[in-house]
PDB file of N, CA and C in Angstrom:
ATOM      1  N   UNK A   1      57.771-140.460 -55.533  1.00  0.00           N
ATOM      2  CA  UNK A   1      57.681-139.010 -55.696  1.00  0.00           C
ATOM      3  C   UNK A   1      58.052-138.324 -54.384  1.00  0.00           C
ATOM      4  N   UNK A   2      58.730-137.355 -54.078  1.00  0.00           N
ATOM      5  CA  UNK A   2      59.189-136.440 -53.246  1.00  0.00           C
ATOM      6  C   UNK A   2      57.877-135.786 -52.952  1.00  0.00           C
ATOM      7  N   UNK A   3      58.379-135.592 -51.468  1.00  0.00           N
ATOM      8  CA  UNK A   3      57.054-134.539 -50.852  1.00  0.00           C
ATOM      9  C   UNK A   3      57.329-133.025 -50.869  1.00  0.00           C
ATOM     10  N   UNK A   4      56.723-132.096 -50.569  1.00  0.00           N
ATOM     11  CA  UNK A   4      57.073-130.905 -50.407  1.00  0.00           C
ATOM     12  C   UNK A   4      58.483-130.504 -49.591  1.00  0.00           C
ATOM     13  N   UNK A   5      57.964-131.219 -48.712  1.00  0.00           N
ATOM     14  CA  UNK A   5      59.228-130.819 -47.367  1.00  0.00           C
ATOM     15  C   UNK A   5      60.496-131.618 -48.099  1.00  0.00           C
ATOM     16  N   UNK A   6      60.464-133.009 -48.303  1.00  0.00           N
ATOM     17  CA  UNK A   6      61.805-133.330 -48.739  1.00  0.00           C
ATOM     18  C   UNK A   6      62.130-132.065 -49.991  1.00  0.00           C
ATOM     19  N   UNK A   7      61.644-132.011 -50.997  1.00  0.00           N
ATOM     20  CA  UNK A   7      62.640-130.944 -51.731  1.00  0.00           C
ATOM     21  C   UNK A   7      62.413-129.535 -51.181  1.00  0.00           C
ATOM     22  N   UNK A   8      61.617-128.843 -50.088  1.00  0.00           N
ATOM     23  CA  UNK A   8      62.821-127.557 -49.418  1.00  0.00           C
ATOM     24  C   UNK A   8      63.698-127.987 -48.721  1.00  0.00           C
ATOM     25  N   UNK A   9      63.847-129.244 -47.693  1.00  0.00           N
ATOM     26  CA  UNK A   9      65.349-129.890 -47.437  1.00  0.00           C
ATOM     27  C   UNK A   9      66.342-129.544 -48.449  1.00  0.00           C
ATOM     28  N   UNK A  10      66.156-130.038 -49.798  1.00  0.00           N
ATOM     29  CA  UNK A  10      66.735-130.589 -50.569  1.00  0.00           C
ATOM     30  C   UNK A  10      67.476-129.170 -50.951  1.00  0.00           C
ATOM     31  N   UNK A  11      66.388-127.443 -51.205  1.00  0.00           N
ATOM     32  CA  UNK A  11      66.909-126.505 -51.528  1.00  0.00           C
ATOM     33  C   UNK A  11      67.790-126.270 -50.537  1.00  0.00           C
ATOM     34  N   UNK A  12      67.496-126.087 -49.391  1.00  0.00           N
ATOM     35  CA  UNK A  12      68.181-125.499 -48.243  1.00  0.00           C
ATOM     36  C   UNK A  12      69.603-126.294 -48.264  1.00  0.00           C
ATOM     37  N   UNK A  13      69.565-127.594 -48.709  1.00  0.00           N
ATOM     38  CA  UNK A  13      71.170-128.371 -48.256  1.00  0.00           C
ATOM     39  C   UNK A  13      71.872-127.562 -49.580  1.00  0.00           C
ATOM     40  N   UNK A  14      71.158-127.540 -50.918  1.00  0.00           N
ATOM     41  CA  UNK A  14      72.244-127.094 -51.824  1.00  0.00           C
ATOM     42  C   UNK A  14      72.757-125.478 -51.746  1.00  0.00           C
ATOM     43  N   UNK A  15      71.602-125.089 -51.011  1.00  0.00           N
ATOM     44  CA  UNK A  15      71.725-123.473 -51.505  1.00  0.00           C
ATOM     45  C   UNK A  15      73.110-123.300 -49.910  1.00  0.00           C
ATOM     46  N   UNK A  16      73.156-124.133 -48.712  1.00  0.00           N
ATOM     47  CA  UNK A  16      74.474-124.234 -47.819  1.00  0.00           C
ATOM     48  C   UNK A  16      75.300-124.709 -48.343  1.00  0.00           C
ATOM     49  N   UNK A  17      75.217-125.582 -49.671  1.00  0.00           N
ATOM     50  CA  UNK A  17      76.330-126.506 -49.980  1.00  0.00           C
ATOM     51  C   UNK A  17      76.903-125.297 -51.095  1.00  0.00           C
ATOM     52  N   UNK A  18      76.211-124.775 -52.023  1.00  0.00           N
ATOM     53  CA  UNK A  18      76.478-123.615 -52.924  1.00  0.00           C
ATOM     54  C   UNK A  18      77.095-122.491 -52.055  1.00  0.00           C
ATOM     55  N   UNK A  19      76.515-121.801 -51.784  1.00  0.00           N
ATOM     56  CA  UNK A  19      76.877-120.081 -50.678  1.00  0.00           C
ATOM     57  C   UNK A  19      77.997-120.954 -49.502  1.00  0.00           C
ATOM     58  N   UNK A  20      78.368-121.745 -49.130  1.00  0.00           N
ATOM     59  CA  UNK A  20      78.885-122.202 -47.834  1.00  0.00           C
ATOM     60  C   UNK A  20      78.874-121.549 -46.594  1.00  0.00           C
ATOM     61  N   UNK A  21      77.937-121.875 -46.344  1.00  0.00           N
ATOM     62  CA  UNK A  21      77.385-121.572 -44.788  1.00  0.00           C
ATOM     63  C   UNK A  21      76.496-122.348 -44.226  1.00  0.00           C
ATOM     64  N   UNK A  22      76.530-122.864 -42.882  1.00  0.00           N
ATOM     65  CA  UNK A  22      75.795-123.342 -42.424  1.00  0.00           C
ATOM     66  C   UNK A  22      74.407-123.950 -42.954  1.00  0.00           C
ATOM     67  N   UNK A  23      74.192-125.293 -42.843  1.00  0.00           N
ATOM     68  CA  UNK A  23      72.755-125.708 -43.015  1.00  0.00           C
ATOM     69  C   UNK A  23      71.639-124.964 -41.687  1.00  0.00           C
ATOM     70  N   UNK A  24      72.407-125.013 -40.987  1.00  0.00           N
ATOM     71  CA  UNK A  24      71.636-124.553 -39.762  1.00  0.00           C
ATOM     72  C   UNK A  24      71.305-123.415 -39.360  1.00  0.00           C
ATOM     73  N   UNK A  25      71.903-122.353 -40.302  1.00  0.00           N
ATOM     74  CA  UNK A  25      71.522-120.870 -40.226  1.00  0.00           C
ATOM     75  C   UNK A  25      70.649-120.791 -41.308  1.00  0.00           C
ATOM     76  N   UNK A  26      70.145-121.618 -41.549  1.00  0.00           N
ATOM     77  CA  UNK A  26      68.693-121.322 -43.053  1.00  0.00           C
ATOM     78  C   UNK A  26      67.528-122.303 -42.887  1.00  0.00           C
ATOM     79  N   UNK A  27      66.186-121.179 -42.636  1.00  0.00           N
ATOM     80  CA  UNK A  27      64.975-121.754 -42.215  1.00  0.00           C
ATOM     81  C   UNK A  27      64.325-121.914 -43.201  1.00  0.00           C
ATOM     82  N   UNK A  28      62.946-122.105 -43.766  1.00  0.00           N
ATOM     83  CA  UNK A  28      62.227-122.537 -44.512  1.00  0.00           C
ATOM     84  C   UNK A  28      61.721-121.125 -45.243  1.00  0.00           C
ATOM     85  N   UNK A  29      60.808-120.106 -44.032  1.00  0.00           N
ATOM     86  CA  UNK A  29      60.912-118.783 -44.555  1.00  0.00           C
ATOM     87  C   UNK A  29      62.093-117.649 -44.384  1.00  0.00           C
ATOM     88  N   UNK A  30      62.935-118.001 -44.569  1.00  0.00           N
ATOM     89  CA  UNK A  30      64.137-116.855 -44.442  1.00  0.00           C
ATOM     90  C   UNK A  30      64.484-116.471 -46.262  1.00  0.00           C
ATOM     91  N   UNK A  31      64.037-115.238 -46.204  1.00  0.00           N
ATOM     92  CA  UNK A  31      64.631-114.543 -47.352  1.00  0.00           C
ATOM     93  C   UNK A  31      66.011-114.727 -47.636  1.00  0.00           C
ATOM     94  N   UNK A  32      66.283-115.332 -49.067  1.00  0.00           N
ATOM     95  CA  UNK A  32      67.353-115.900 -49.201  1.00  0.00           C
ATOM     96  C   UNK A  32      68.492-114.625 -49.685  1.00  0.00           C
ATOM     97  N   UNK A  33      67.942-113.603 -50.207  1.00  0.00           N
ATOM     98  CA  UNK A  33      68.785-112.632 -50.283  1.00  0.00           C
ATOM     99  C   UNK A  33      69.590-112.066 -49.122  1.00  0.00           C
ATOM    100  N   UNK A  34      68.453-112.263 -48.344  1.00  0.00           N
ATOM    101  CA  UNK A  34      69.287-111.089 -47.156  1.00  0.00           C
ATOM    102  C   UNK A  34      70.004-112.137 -46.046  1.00  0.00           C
ATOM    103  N   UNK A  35      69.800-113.674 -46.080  1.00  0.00           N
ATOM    104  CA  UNK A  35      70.110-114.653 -45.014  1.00  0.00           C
ATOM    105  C   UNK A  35      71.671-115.328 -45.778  1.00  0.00           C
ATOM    106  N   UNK A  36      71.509-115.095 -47.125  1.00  0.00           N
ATOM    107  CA  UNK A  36      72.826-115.658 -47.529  1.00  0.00           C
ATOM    108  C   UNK A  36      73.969-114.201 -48.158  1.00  0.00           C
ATOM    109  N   UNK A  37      73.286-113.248 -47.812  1.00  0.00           N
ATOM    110  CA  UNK A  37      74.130-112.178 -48.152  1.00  0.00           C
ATOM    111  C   UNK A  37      74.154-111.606 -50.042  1.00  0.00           C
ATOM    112  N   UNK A  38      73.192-112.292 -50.711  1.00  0.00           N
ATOM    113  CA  UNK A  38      73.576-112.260 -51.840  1.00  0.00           C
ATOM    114  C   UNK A  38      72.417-111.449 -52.812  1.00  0.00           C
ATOM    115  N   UNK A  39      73.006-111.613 -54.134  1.00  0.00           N
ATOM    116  CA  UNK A  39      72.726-110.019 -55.048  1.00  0.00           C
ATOM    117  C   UNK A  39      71.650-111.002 -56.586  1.00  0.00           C
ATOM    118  N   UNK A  40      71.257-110.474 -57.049  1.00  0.00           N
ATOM    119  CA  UNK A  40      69.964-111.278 -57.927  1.00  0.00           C
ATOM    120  C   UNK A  40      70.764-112.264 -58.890  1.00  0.00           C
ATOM    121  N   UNK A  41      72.426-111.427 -59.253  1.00  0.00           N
ATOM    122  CA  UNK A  41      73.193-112.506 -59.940  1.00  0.00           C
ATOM    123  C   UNK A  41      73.197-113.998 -59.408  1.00  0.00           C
ATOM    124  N   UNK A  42      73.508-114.208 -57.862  1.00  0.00           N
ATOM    125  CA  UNK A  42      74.072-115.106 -57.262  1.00  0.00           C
ATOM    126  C   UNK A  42      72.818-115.397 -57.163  1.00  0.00           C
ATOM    127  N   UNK A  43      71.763-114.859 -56.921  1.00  0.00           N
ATOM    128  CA  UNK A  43      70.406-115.966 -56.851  1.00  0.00           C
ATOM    129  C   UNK A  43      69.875-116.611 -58.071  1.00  0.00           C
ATOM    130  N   UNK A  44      70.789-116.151 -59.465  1.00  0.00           N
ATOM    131  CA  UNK A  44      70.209-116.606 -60.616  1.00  0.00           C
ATOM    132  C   UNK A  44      71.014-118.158 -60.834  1.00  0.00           C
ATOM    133  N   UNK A  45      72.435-117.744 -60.272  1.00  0.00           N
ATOM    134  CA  UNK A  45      73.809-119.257 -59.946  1.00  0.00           C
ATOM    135  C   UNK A  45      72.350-119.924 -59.013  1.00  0.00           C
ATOM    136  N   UNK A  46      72.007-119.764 -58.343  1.00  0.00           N
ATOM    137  CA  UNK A  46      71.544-120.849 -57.375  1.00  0.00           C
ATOM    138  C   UNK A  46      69.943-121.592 -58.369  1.00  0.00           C
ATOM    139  N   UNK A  47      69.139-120.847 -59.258  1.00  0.00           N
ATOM    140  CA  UNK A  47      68.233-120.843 -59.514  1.00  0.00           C
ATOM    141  C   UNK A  47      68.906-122.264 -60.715  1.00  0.00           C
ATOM    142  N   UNK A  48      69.722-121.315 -61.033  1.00  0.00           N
ATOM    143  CA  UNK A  48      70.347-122.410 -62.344  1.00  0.00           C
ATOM    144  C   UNK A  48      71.103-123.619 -61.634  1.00  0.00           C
ATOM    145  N   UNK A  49      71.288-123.827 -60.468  1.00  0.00           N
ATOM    146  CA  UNK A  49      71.761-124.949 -60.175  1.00  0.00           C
ATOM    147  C   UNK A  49      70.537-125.852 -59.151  1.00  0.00           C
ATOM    148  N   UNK A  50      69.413-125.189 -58.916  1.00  0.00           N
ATOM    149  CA  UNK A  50      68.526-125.816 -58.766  1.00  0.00           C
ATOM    150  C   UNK A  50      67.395-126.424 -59.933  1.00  0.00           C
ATOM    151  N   UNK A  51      67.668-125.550 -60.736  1.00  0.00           N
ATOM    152  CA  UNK A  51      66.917-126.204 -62.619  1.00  0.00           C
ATOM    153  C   UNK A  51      67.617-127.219 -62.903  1.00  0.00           C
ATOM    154  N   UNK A  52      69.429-127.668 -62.562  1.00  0.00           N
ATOM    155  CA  UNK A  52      69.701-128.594 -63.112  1.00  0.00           C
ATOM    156  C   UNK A  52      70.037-129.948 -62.140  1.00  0.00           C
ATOM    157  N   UNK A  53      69.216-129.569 -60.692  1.00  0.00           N
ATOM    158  CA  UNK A  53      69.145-130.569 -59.838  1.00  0.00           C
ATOM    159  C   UNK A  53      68.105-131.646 -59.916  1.00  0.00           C
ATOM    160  N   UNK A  54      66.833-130.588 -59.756  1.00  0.00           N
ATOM    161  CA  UNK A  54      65.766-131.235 -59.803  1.00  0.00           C
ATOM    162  C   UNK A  54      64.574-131.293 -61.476  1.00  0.00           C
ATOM    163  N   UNK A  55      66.330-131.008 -62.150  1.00  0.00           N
ATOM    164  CA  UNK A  55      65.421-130.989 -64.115  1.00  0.00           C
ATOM    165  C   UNK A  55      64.721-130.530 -64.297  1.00  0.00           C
ATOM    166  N   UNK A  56      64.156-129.418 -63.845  1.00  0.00           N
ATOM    167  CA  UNK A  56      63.003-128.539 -64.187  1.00  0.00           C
ATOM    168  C   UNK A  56      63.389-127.327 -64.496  1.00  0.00           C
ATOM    169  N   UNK A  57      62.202-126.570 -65.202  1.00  0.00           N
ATOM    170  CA  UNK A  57      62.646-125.285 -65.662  1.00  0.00           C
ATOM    171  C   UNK A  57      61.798-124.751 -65.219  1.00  0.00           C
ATOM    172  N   UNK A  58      62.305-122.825 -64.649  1.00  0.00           N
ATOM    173  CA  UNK A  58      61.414-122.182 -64.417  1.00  0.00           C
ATOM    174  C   UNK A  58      61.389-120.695 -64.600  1.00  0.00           C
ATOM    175  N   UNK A  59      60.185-120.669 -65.099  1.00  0.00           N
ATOM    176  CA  UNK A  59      60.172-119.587 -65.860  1.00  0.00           C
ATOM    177  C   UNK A  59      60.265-118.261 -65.446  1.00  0.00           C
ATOM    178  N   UNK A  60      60.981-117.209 -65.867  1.00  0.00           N
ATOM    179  CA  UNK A  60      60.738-116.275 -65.062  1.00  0.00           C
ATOM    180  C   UNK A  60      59.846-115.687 -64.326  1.00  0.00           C
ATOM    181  N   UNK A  61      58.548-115.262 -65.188  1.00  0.00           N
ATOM    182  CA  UNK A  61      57.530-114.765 -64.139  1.00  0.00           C
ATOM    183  C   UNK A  61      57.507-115.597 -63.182  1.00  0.00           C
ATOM    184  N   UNK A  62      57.728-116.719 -63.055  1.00  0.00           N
ATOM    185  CA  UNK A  62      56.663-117.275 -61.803  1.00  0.00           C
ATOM    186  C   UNK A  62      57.577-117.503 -60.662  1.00  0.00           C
ATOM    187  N   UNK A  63      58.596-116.621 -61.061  1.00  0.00           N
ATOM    188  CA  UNK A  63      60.163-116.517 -60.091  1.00  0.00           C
ATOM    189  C   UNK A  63      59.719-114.549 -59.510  1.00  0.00           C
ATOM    190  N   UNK A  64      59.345-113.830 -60.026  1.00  0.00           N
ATOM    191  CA  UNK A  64      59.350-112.857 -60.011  1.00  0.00           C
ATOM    192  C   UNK A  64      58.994-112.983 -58.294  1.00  0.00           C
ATOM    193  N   UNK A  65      59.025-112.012 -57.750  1.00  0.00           N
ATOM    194  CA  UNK A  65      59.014-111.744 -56.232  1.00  0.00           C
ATOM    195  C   UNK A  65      59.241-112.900 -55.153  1.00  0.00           C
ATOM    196  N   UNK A  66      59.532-114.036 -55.553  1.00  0.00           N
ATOM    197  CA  UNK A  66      60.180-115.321 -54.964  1.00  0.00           C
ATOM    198  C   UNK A  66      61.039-114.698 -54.263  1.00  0.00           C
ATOM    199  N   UNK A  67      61.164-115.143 -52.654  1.00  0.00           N
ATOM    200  CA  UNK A  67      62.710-114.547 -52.207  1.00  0.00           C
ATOM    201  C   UNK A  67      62.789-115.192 -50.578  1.00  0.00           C
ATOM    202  N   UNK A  68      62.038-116.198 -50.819  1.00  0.00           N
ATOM    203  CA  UNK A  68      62.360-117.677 -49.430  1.00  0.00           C
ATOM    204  C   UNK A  68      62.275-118.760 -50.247  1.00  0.00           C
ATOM    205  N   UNK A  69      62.821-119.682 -49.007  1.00  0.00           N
ATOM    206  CA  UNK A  69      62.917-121.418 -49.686  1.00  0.00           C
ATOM    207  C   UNK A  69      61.910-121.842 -50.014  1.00  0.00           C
ATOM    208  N   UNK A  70      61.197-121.639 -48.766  1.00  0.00           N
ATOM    209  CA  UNK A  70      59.500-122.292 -49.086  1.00  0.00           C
ATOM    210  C   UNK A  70      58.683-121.951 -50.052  1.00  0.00           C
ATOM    211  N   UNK A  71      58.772-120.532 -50.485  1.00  0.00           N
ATOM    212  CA  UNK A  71      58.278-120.526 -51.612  1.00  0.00           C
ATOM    213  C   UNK A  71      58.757-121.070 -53.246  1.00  0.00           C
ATOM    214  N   UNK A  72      60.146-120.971 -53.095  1.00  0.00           N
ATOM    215  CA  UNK A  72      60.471-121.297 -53.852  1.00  0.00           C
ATOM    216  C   UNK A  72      60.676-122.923 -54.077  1.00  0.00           C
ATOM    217  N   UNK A  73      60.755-123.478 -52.867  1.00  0.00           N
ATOM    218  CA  UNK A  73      60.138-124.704 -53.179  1.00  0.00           C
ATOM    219  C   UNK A  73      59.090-125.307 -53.422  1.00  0.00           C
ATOM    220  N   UNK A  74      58.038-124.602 -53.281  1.00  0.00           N
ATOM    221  CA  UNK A  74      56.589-124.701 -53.511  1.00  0.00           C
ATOM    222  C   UNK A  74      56.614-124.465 -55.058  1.00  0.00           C
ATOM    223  N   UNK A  75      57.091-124.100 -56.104  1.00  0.00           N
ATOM    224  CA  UNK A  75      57.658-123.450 -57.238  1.00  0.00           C
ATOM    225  C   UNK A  75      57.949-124.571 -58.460  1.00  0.00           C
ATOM    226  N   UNK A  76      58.929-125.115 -57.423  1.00  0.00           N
ATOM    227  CA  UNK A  76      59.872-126.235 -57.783  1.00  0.00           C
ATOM    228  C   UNK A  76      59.313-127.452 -57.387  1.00  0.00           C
ATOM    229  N   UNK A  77      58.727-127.696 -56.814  1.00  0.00           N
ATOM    230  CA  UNK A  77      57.712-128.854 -56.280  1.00  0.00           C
ATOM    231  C   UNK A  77      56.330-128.859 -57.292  1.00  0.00           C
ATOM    232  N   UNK A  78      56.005-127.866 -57.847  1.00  0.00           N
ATOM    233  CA  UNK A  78      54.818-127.947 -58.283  1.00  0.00           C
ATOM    234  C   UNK A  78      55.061-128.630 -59.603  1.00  0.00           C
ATOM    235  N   UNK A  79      56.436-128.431 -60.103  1.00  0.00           N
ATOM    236  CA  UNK A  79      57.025-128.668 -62.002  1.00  0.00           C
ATOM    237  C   UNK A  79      57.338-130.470 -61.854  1.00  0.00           C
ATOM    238  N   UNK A  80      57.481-131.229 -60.273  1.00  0.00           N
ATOM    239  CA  UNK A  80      58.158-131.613 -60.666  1.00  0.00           C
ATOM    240  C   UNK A  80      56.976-133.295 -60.618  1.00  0.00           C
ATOM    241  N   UNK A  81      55.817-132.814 -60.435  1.00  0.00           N
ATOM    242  CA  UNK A  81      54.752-133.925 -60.919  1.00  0.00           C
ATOM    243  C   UNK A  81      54.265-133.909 -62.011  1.00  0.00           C
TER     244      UNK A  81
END
């Protein structure tokens, strides 16, 4: 089983490998809207390509005001025990 920290690694490499930019310009709490430049569409591309990374689904509410890695890996970490 994956620990916490390995899957926000895991967000942070796809969401640089997705947006292309730097792994190294994205911290754990950095608001992903305003650190990758992007609009709720492009965070829904990333949401949906993190549902079909780590096979989980997530539901909207519990996405609602999400808007760093860490939380959102905390999110995605919780579905996936």
């Amino acid at each position: 089983m994956k620990t916490a920290e390995q899957t926000l690694d895991e967000i942070i490499d796809l969401a640089a490998s997705h947006f292309r930019v730097s792994r190294d310009d994205l911290a754990p709490d950095d608001d992903f809207f305003a650190t990758l430049g992007i609009d709720s569409l492009k965070a829904l591309e990333l949401l949906s390509r993190l549902e079909s990374h780590f096979q989980v689904e997530l539901p909207d509410y519990e996405m609602q005001d999400v808007s760093d890695f860490r939380t959102l890996a905390e999110r995605i970490h919780a579905r996936l025990g």
